[in-house]
Protein backbone atom coordinates (compact mmCIF):
# COMPACT_ATOMS: atom_id res chain seq x y z
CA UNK A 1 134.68 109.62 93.28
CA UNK A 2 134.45 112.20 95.55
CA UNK A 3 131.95 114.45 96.91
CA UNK A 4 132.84 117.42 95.20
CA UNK A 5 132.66 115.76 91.95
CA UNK A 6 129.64 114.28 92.53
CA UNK A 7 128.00 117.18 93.31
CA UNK A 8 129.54 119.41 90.41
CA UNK A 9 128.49 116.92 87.60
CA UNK A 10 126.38 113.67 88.11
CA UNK A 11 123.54 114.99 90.84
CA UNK A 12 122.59 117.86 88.42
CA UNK A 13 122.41 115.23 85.68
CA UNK A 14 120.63 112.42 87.54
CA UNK A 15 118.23 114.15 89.38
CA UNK A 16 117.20 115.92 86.40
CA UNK A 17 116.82 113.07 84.42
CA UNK A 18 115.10 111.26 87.62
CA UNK A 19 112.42 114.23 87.16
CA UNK A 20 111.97 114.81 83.10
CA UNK A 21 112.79 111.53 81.91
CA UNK A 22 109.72 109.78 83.86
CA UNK A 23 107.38 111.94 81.66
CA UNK A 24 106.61 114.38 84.96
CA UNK A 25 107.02 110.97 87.08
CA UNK A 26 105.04 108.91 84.66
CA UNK A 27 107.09 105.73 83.55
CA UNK A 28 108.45 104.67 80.35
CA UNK A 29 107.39 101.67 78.96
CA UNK A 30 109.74 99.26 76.83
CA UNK A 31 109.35 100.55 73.79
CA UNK A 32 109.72 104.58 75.33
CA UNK A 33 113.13 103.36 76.40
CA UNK A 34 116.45 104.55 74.45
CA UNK A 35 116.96 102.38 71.74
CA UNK A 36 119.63 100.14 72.71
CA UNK A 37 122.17 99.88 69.70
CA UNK A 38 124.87 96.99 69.57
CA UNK A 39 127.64 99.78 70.76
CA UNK A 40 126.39 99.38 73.97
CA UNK A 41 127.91 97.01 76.68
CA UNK A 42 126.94 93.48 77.77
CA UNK A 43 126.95 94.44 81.61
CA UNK A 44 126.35 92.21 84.75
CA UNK A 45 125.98 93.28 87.96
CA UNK A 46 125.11 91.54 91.43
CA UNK A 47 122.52 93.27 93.92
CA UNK A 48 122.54 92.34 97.67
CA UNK A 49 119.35 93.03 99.87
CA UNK A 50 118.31 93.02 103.43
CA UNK A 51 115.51 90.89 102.84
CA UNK A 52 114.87 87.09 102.84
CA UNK A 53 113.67 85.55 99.36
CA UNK A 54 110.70 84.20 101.34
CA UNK A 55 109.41 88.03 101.25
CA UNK A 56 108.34 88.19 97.44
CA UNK A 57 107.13 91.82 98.15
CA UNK A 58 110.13 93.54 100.02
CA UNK A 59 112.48 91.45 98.49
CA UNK A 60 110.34 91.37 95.12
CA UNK A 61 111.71 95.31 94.95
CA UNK A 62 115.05 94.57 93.73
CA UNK A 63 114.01 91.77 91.72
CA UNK A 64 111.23 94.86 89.87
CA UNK A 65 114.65 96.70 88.96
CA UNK A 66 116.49 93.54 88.00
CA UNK A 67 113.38 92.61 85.71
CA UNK A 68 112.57 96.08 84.17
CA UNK A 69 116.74 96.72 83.41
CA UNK A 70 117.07 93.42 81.49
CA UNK A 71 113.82 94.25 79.78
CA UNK A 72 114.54 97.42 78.70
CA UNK A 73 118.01 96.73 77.38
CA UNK A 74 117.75 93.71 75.61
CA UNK A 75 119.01 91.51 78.77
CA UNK A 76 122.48 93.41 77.88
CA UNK A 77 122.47 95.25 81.54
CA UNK A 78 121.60 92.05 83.99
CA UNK A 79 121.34 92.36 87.84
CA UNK A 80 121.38 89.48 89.73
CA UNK A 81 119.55 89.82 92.85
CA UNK A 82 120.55 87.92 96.21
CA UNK A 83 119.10 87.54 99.71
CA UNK A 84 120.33 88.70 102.78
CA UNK A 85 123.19 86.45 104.07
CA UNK A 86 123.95 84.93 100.57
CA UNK A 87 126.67 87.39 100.43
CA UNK A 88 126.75 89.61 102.79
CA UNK A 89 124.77 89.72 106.20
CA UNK A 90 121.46 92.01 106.46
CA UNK A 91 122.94 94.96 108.03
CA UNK A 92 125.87 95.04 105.64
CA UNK A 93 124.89 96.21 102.12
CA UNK A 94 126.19 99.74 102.72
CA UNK A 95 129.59 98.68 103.63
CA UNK A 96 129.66 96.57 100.46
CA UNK A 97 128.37 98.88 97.93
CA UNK A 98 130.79 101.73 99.51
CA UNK A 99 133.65 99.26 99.49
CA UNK A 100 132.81 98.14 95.84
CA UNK A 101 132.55 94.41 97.17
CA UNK A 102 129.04 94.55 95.09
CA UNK A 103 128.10 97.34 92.43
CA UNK A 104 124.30 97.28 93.88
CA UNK A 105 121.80 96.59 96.98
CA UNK A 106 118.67 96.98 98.06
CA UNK A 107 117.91 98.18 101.76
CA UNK A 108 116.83 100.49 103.93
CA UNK A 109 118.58 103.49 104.65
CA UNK A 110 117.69 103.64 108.45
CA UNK A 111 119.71 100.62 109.08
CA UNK A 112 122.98 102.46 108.94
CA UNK A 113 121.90 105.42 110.89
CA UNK A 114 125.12 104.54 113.50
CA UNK A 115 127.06 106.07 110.34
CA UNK A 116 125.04 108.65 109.51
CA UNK A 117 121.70 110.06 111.51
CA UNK A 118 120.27 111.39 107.88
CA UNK A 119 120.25 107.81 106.88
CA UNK A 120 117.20 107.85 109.08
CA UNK A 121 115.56 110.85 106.99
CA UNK A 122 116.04 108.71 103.95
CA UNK A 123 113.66 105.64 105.13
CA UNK A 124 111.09 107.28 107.18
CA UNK A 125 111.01 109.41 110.58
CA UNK A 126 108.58 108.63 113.66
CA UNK A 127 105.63 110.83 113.16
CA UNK A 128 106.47 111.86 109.36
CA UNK A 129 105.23 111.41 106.14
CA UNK A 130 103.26 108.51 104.69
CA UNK A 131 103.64 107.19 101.65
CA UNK A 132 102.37 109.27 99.21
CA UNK A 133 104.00 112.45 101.26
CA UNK A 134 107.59 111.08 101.57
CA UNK A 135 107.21 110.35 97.10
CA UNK A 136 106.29 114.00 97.18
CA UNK A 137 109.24 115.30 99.42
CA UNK A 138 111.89 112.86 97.47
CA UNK A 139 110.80 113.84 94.19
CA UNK A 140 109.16 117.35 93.98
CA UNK A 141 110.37 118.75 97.85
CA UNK A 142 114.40 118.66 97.52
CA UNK A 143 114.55 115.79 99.66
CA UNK A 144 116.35 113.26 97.09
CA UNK A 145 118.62 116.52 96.12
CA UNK A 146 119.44 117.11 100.11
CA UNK A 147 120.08 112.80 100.63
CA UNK A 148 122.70 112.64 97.47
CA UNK A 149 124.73 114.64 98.76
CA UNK A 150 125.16 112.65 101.79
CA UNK A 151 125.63 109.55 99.97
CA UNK A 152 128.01 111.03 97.76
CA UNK A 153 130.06 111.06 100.71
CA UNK A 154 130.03 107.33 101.15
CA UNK A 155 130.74 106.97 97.73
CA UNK A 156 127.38 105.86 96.97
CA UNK A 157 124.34 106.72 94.75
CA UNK A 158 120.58 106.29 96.03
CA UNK A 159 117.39 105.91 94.13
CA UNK A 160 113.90 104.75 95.89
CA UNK A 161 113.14 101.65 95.42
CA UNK A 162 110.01 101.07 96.93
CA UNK A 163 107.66 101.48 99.88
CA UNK A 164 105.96 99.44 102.43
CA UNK A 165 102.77 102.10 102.96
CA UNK A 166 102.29 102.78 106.90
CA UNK A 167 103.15 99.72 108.67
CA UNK A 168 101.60 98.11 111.63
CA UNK A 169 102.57 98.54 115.23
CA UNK A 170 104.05 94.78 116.07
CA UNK A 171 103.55 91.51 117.79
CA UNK A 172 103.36 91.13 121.45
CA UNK A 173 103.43 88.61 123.39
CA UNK A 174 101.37 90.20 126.25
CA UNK A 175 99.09 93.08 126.41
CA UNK A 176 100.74 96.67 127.02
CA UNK A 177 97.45 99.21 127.78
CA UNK A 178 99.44 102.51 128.96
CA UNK A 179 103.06 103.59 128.81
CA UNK A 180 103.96 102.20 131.80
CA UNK A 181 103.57 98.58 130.31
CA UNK A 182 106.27 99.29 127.52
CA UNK A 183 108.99 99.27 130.44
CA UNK A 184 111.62 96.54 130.18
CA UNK A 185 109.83 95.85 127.20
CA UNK A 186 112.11 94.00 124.70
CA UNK A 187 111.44 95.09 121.06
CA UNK A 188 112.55 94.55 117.86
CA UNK A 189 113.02 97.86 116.05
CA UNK A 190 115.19 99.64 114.30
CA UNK A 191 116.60 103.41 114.07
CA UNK A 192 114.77 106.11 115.22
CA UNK A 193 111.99 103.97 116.42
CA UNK A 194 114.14 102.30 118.38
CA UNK A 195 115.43 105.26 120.10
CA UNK A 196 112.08 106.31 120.80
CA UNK A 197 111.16 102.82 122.07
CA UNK A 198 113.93 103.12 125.12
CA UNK A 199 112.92 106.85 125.59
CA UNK A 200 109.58 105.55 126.72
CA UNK A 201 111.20 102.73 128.74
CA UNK A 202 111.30 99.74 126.19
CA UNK A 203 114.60 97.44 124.99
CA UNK A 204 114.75 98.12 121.27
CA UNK A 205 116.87 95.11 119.78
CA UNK A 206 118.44 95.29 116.14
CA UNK A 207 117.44 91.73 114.29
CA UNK A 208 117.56 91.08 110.71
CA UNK A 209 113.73 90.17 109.28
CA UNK A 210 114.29 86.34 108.43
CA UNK A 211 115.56 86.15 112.20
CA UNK A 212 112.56 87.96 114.04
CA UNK A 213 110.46 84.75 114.42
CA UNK A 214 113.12 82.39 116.16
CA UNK A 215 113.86 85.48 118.39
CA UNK A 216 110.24 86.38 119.49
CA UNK A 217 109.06 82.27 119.31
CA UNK A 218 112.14 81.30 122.19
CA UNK A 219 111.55 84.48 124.29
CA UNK A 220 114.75 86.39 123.39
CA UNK A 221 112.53 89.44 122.47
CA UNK A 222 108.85 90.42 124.42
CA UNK A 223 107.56 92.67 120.75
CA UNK A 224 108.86 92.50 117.36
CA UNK A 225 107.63 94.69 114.61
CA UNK A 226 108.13 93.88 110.85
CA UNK A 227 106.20 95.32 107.77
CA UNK A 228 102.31 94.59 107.83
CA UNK A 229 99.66 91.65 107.48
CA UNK A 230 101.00 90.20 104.73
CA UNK A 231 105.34 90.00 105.01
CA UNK A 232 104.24 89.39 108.85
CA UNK A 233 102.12 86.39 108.12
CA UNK A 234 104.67 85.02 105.50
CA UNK A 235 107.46 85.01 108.66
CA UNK A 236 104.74 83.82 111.11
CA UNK A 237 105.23 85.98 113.34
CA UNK A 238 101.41 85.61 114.34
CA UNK A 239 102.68 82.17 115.82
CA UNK A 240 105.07 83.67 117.92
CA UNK A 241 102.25 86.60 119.39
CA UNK A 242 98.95 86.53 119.62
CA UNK A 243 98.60 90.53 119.67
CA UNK A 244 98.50 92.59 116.78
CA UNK A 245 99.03 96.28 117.62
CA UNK A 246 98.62 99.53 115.16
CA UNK A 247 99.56 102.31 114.11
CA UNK A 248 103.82 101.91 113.21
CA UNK A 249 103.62 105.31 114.17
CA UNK A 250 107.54 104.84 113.48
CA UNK A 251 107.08 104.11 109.93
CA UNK A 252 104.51 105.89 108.73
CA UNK A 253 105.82 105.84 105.08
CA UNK A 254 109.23 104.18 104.85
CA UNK A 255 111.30 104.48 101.92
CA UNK A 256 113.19 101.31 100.37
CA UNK A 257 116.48 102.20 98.35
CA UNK A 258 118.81 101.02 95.80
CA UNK A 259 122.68 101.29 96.40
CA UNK A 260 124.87 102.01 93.48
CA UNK A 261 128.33 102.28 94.01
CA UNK A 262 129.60 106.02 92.99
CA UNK A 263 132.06 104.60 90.79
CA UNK A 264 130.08 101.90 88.83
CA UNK A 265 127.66 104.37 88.46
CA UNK A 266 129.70 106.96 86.56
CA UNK A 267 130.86 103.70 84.65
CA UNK A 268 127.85 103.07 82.98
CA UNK A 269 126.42 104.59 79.80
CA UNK A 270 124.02 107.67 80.06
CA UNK A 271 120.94 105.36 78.50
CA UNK A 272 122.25 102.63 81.52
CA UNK A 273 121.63 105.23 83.84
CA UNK A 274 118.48 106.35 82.89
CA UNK A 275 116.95 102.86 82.52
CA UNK A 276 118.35 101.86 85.86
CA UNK A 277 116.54 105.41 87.39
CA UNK A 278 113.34 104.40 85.63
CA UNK A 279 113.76 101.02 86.92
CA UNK A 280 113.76 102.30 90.22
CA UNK A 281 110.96 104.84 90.18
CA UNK A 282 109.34 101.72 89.18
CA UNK A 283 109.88 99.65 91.92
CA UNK A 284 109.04 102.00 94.36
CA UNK A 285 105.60 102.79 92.67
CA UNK A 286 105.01 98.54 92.15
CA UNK A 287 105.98 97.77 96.10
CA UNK A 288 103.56 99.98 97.77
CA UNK A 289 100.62 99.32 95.00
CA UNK A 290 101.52 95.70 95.56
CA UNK A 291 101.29 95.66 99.63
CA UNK A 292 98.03 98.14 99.64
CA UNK A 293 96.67 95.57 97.63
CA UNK A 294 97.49 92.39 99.81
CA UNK A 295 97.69 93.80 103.50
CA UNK A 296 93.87 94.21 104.16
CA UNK A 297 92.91 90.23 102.82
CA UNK A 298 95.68 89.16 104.62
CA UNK A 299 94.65 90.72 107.89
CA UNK A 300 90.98 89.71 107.83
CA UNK A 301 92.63 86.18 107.58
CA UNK A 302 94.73 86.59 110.44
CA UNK A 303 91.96 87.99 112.78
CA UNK A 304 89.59 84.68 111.85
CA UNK A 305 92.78 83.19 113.06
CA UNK A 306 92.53 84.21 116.40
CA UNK A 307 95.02 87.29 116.26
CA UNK A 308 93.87 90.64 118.70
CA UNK A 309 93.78 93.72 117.29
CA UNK A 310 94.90 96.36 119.51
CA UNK A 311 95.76 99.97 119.47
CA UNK A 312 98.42 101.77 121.12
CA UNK A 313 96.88 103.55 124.22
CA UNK A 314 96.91 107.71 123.37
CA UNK A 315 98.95 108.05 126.64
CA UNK A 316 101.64 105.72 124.46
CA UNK A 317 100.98 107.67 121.17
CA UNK A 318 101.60 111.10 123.20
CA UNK A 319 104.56 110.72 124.74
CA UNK A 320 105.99 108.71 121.53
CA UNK A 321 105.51 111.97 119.82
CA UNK A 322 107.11 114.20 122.01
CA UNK A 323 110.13 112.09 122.53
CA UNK A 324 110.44 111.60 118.77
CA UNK A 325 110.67 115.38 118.45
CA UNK A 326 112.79 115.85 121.18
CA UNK A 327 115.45 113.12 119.78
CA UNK A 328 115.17 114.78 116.50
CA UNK A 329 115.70 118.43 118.37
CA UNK A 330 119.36 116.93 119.67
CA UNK A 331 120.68 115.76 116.89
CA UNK A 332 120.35 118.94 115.27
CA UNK A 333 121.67 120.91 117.81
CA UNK A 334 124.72 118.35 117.92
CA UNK A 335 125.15 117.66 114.26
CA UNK A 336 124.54 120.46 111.81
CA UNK A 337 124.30 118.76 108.95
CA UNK A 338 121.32 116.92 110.10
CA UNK A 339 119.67 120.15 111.10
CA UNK A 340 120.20 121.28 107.35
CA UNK A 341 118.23 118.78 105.76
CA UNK A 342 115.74 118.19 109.16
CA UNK A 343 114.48 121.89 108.92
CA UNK A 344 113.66 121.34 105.23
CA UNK A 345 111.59 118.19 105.99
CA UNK A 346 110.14 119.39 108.72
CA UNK A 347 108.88 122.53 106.77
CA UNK A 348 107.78 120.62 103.84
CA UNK A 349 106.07 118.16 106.24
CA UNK A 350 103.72 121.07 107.62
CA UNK A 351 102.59 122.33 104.78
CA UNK A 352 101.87 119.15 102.87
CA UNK A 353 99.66 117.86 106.65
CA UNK A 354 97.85 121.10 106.25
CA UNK A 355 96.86 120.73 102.86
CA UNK A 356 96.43 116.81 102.77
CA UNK A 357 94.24 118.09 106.08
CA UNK A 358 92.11 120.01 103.72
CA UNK A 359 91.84 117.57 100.97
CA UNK A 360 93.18 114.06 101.22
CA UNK A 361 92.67 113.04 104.83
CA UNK A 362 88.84 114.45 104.88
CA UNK A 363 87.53 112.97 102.50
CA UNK A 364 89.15 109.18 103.19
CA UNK A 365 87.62 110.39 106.99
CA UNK A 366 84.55 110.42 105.58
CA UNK A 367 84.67 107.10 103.61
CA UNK A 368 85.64 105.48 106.50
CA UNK A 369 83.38 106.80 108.65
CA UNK A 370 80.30 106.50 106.27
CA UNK A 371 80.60 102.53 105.13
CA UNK A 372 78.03 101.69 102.04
């Protein structure tokens, strides 16, 4: 399947269904799903991730859509889910979806951004939207619209999948208190962030999650960022570092996606398709409810454990910012396909921090500020 095709038939149609078939983004329960006659196909399909099976949120993503697609079909569409390495390596699932080698996965987008720099877009940017901003943008902004059309061209169909919520700023090993401590600094971090990272002087180092702990516990990496309180404690990373550092200010809301191979995809049967889309939505709405939930317990728990909480110095915050827009500013200029759907993000992202400014972010202000 092609590009072309994909955009003159299936986008229209899956988008729109993605929109008006989720009651305006509500989600269909069981017995709301198309009634799934005998005519319909026994179908099994396998789903790689990027995540250990330790992580029962990140990884717990897939398994939502494997769950809610067997539910809502009479177990006649199964996915089996698997964890990173079982089939394929972390850092792999694109390559096998594309390639057909799987008909599914579970990743995030920003780990492939050495194909594609709007794979970066896709998960989160450094400095973007949160959560509840980058749901708006995908859904109601153009932005899941804009990203098909770039997976289309590696044969490949996306749907969010879920969301971590703003993530914390990493482990360290030793204290960094102005930007002139993150030099030499060895980090694990992906994408953008990464890029960022060595703009301000640091090592950024690519390591799949289940590996981060052996890495930053021997001395191989200085810093090692993962998710939050709760995936973090689960890898023990707070054994590895005693300081705790915040905001991720290169994740502020990162988006989780299911693969589906272009071709499998047009396979399946239009009430597949729409079950699978609802599945989705429904992940990505579960994962972030799930870690909001856990992620404050958890890091009370750590902190009586004798982890420091630190925050990034504003001198480090500052020039993160700048050289995040500046990176982004290049690409565009060299790649003008990035600048297409960058201008559109970066539009929608001022208007919705102006009005979350007015509404949202001053009232939770005040909460926070006023304890009862």
């Amino acid at each position: 399947m092609k590009r072309r095709e994909f955009l003159r038939g299936t986008a229209a149609g899956v988008l729109g269904g993605a929109a008006l078939s989720l009651n305006a983004c509500g989600i269909q329960s069981p017995a709301q799903a198309p009634a799934q006659g005998s005519d319909l196909p026994q179908i099994q399909w396998r789903m790689v991730t990027s995540w250990p099976l330790s992580l029962d949120t990140i990884y717990g993503g897939a398994e939502t859509v494997a769950t809610r697609v067997a539910a809502m079909t009479n177990n006649r569409f199964r996915i089996q889910t698997f964890p990173a390495g079982e089939l394929v390596p972390a850092f792999e699932v694109l390559d096998a979806v594309q390639q057909g080698t799987v008909e599914s996965g579970h990743t995030a987008s920003y780990y492939f951004t050495g194909k594609n720099d709007i794979f970066q877009i896709a998960t989160t940017m450094p400095f973007g939207l949160n959560a509840q901003q980058q749901n708006a943008w995908l859904y109601h902004g153009g932005g899941l619209t804009a990203l098909h059309k770039t997976f289309a061209d590696f044969n490949i169909i996306s749907f969010p999948a879920g969301n971590t919520g703003a993530q914390m700023g990493g482990w360290l090993k030793r204290e960094i208190n102005s930007l002139a401590d993150m030099r030499g600094l060895k980090f694990r971090i992906p994408g953008f962030g990464g890029k960022v990272m060595e703009r301000l002087g640091a090592l950024p180092q690519a390591i799949p999650g289940g590996e981060i702990y052996l890495a930053l516990e021997r001395g191989a990496i200085d810093a090692a960022e993962w998710v939050g309180p709760y995936d973090d404690e689960k890898l023990g990373l707070h054994n590895a570092a005693k300081f705790y550092y915040f905001p991720g200010w290169w994740e502020p809301g990162p988006t989780l996606d299911v693969y589906v191979n272009l071709d499998q995809w047009n396979a399946l049967p239009t009430e597949y398709q729409e079950i699978l889309t609802t599945a989705c939505y429904e992940a990505n709405m579960n994962m972030l409810s799930k870690y909001d939930a856990l992620n404050g317990q958890t890091l009370q728990q750590l902190v009586a454990g004798g982890t420091e909480l630190k925050v990034y110095s504003d001198d480090i915050m500052a020039a993160a910012q700048t050289a995040a827009f500046e990176l982004y500013e290049e690409i565009a200029s060299a790649q003008p396909d990035f600048r297409a759907i960058f201008e559109e993000w970066k539009a929608f992202r001022s208007k919705i921090v102006k009005w979350n400014q007015t509404n949202e972010f001053s009232i939770a202000n005040f909460i926070a500020s006023n304890p009862i």
